[in-house]
C-alpha atoms as a PDB file:
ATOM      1  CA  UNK A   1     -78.358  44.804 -36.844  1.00  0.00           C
ATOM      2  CA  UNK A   2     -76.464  44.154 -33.630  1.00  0.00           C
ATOM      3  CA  UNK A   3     -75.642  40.476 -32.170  1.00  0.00           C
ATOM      4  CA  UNK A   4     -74.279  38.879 -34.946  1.00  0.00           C
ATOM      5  CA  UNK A   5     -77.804  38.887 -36.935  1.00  0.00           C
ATOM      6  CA  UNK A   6     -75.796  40.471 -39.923  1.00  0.00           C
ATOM      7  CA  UNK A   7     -73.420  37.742 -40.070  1.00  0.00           C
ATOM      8  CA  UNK A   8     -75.758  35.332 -39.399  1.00  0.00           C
ATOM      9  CA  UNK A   9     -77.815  36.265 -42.613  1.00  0.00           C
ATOM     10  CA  UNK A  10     -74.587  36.483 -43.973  1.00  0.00           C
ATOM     11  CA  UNK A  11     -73.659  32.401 -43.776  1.00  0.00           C
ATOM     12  CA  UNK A  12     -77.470  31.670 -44.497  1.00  0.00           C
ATOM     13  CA  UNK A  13     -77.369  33.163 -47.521  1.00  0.00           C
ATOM     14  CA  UNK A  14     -74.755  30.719 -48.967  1.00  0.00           C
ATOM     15  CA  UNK A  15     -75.307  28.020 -51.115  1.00  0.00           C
ATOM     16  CA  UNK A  16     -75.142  24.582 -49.683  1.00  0.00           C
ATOM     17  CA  UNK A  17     -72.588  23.176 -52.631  1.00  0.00           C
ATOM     18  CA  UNK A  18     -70.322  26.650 -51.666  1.00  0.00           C
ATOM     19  CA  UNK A  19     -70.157  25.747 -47.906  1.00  0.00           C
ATOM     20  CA  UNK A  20     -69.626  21.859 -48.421  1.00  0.00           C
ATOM     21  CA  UNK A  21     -67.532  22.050 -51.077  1.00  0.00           C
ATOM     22  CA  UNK A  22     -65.233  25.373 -50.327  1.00  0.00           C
ATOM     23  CA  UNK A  23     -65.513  25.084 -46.653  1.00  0.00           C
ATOM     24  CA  UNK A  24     -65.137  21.227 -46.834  1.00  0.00           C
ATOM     25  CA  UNK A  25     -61.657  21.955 -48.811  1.00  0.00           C
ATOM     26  CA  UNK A  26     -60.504  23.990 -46.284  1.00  0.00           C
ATOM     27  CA  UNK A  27     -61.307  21.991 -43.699  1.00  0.00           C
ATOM     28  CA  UNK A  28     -59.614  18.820 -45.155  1.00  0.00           C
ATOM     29  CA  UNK A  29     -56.074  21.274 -45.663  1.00  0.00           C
ATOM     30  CA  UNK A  30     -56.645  22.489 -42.145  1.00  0.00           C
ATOM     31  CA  UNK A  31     -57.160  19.300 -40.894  1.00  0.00           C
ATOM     32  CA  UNK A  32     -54.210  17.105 -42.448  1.00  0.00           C
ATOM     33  CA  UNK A  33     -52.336  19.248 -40.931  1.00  0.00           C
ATOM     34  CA  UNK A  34     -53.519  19.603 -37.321  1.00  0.00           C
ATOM     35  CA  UNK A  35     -52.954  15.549 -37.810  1.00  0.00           C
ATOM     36  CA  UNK A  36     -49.944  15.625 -38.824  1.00  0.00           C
ATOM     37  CA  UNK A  37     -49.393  18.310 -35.891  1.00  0.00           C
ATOM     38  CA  UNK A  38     -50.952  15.742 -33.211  1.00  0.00           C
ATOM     39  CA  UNK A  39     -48.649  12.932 -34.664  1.00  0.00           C
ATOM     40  CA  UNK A  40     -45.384  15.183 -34.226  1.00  0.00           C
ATOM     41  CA  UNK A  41     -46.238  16.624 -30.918  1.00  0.00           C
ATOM     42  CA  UNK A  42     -47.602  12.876 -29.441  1.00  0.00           C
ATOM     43  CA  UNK A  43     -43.953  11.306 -31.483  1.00  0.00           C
ATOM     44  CA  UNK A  44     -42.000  13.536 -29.762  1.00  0.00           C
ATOM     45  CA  UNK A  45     -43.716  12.945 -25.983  1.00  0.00           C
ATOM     46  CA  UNK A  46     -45.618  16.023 -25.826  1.00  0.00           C
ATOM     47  CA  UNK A  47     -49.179  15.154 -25.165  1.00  0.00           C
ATOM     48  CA  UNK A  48     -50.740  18.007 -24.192  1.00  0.00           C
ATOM     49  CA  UNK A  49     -50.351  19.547 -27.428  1.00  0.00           C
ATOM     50  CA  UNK A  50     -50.863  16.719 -29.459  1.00  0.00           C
ATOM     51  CA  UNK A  51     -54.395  16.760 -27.703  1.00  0.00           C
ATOM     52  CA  UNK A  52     -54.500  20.521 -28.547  1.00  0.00           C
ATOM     53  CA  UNK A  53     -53.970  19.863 -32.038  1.00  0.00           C
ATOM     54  CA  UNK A  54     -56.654  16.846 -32.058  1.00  0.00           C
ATOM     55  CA  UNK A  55     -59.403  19.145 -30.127  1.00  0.00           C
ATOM     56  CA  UNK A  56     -58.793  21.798 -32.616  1.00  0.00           C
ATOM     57  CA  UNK A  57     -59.354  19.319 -35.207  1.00  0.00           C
ATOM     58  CA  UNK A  58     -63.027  18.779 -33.926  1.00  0.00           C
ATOM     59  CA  UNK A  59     -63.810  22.416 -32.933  1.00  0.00           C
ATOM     60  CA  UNK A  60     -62.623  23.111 -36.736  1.00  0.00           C
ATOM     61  CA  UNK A  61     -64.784  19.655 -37.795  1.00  0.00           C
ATOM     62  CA  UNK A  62     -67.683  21.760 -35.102  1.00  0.00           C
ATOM     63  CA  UNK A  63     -68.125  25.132 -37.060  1.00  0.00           C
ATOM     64  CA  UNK A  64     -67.815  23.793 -40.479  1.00  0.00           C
ATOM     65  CA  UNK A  65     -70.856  20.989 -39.540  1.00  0.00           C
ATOM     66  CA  UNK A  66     -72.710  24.192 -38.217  1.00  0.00           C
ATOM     67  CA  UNK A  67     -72.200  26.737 -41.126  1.00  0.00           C
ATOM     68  CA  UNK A  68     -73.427  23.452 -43.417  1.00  0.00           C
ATOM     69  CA  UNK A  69     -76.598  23.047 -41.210  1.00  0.00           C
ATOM     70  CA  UNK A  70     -77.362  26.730 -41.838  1.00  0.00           C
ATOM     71  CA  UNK A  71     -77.063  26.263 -45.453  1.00  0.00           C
ATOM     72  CA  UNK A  72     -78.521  22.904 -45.738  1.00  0.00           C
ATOM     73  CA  UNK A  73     -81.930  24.422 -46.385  1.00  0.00           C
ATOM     74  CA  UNK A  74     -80.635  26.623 -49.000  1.00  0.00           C
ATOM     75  CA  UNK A  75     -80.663  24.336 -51.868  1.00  0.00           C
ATOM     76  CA  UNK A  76     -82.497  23.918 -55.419  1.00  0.00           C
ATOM     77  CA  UNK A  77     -83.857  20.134 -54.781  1.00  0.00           C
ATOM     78  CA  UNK A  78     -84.700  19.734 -50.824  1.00  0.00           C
ATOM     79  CA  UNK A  79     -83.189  15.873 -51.195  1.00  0.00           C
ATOM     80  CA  UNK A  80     -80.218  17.128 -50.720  1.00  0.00           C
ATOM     81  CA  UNK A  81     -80.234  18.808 -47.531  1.00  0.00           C
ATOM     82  CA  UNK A  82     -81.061  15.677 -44.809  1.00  0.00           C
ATOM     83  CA  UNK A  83     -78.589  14.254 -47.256  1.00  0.00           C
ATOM     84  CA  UNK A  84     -76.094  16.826 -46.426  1.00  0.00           C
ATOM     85  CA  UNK A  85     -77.305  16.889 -42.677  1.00  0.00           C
ATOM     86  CA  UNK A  86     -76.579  12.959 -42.458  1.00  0.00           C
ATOM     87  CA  UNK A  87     -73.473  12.706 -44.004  1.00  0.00           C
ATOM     88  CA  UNK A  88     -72.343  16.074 -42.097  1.00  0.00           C
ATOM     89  CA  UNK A  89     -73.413  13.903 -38.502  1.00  0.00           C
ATOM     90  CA  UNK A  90     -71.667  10.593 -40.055  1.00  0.00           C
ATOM     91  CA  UNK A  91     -68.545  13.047 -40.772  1.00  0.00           C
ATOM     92  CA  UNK A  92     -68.889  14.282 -36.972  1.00  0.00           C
ATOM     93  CA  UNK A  93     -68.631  11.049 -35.053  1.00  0.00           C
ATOM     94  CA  UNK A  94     -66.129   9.649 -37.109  1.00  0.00           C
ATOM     95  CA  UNK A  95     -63.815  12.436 -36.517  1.00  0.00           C
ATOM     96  CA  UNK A  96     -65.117  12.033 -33.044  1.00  0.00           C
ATOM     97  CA  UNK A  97     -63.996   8.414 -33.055  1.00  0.00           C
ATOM     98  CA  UNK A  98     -60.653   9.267 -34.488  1.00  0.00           C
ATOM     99  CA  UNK A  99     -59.347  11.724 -32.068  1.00  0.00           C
END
Protein backbone atom coordinates (compact mmCIF):
# COMPACT_ATOMS: atom_id res chain seq x y z
CA UNK A 1 0.00 0.00 0.00
CA UNK A 2 1.51 3.36 -0.90
CA UNK A 3 -0.19 6.92 -0.05
CA UNK A 4 -0.93 6.58 3.34
CA UNK A 5 -3.76 3.77 2.64
CA UNK A 6 -1.89 1.62 5.35
CA UNK A 7 -2.18 4.17 7.91
CA UNK A 8 -5.33 5.12 6.96
CA UNK A 9 -6.75 1.52 7.65
CA UNK A 10 -4.66 1.81 10.45
CA UNK A 11 -6.83 4.81 12.42
CA UNK A 12 -10.10 3.19 10.94
CA UNK A 13 -9.61 0.28 12.57
CA UNK A 14 -9.81 1.87 16.08
CA UNK A 15 -12.51 1.83 18.30
CA UNK A 16 -14.50 4.96 18.69
CA UNK A 17 -14.33 4.89 22.83
CA UNK A 18 -10.15 4.37 22.18
CA UNK A 19 -9.90 7.53 19.96
CA UNK A 20 -12.34 9.76 22.11
CA UNK A 21 -11.31 8.72 25.17
CA UNK A 22 -7.26 8.16 24.74
CA UNK A 23 -6.91 10.70 22.09
CA UNK A 24 -9.37 13.09 23.90
CA UNK A 25 -6.88 12.75 27.10
CA UNK A 26 -4.15 13.70 25.22
CA UNK A 27 -5.56 16.33 23.68
CA UNK A 28 -6.91 17.98 26.92
CA UNK A 29 -2.87 17.61 28.45
CA UNK A 30 -1.69 19.01 25.16
CA UNK A 31 -4.01 21.59 25.18
CA UNK A 32 -3.83 23.10 28.87
CA UNK A 33 -0.74 23.60 28.10
CA UNK A 34 -0.56 25.33 24.71
CA UNK A 35 -3.10 27.70 26.93
CA UNK A 36 -1.18 28.22 29.41
CA UNK A 37 1.67 28.80 26.64
CA UNK A 38 -0.65 31.52 24.79
CA UNK A 39 -1.32 33.21 28.26
CA UNK A 40 2.59 33.49 29.04
CA UNK A 41 3.68 34.50 25.64
CA UNK A 42 0.43 37.21 25.21
CA UNK A 43 1.43 38.30 29.42
CA UNK A 44 4.68 38.92 28.52
CA UNK A 45 3.86 41.12 25.05
CA UNK A 46 4.73 38.56 22.63
CA UNK A 47 1.81 38.06 20.38
CA UNK A 48 2.92 36.33 17.67
CA UNK A 49 3.60 33.37 19.61
CA UNK A 50 0.86 33.50 21.82
CA UNK A 51 -1.18 33.20 18.46
CA UNK A 52 1.20 30.30 17.56
CA UNK A 53 0.39 28.56 20.60
CA UNK A 54 -3.56 29.27 20.16
CA UNK A 55 -3.46 28.03 16.28
CA UNK A 56 -1.70 24.99 17.40
CA UNK A 57 -4.34 24.51 19.84
CA UNK A 58 -6.98 24.18 16.95
CA UNK A 59 -4.79 22.31 14.40
CA UNK A 60 -4.26 19.81 17.54
CA UNK A 61 -8.37 20.30 18.31
CA UNK A 62 -8.35 19.64 13.88
CA UNK A 63 -6.71 16.08 13.72
CA UNK A 64 -8.13 14.71 16.84
CA UNK A 65 -11.98 15.79 15.43
CA UNK A 66 -10.75 13.96 12.17
CA UNK A 67 -9.22 10.66 13.56
CA UNK A 68 -12.82 10.60 15.70
CA UNK A 69 -14.84 11.02 12.41
CA UNK A 70 -12.92 8.04 11.00
CA UNK A 71 -13.78 6.00 13.91
CA UNK A 72 -17.18 7.25 14.52
CA UNK A 73 -18.60 4.47 12.37
CA UNK A 74 -16.72 1.90 14.16
CA UNK A 75 -18.91 1.34 17.04
CA UNK A 76 -21.19 -1.56 18.62
CA UNK A 77 -24.63 0.61 18.80
CA UNK A 78 -24.68 3.18 15.65
CA UNK A 79 -26.41 5.90 18.28
CA UNK A 80 -23.39 6.69 19.23
CA UNK A 81 -21.58 7.82 16.33
CA UNK A 82 -23.77 11.22 15.10
CA UNK A 83 -23.57 11.46 18.84
CA UNK A 84 -19.89 11.49 18.76
CA UNK A 85 -19.91 13.49 15.36
CA UNK A 86 -22.10 16.33 17.13
CA UNK A 87 -20.46 16.73 20.17
CA UNK A 88 -16.95 16.43 18.22
CA UNK A 89 -18.46 19.74 15.86
CA UNK A 90 -19.88 21.43 19.26
CA UNK A 91 -16.17 20.75 20.69
CA UNK A 92 -14.77 22.42 17.33
CA UNK A 93 -16.45 25.80 17.35
CA UNK A 94 -16.13 26.30 20.83
CA UNK A 95 -12.47 25.96 20.73
CA UNK A 96 -12.94 28.01 17.65
CA UNK A 97 -14.69 30.68 19.70
CA UNK A 98 -12.09 30.58 22.38
CA UNK A 99 -8.99 31.26 20.51
Amino acid sequence: MHGGAAERRAVEKLRLWQVWWIGGAALAALTAALVWAAERAYSAGNAALGDLASVARILLYLLWCRAVWRASRNVERAFWTPLALAAAALGLLASAALY
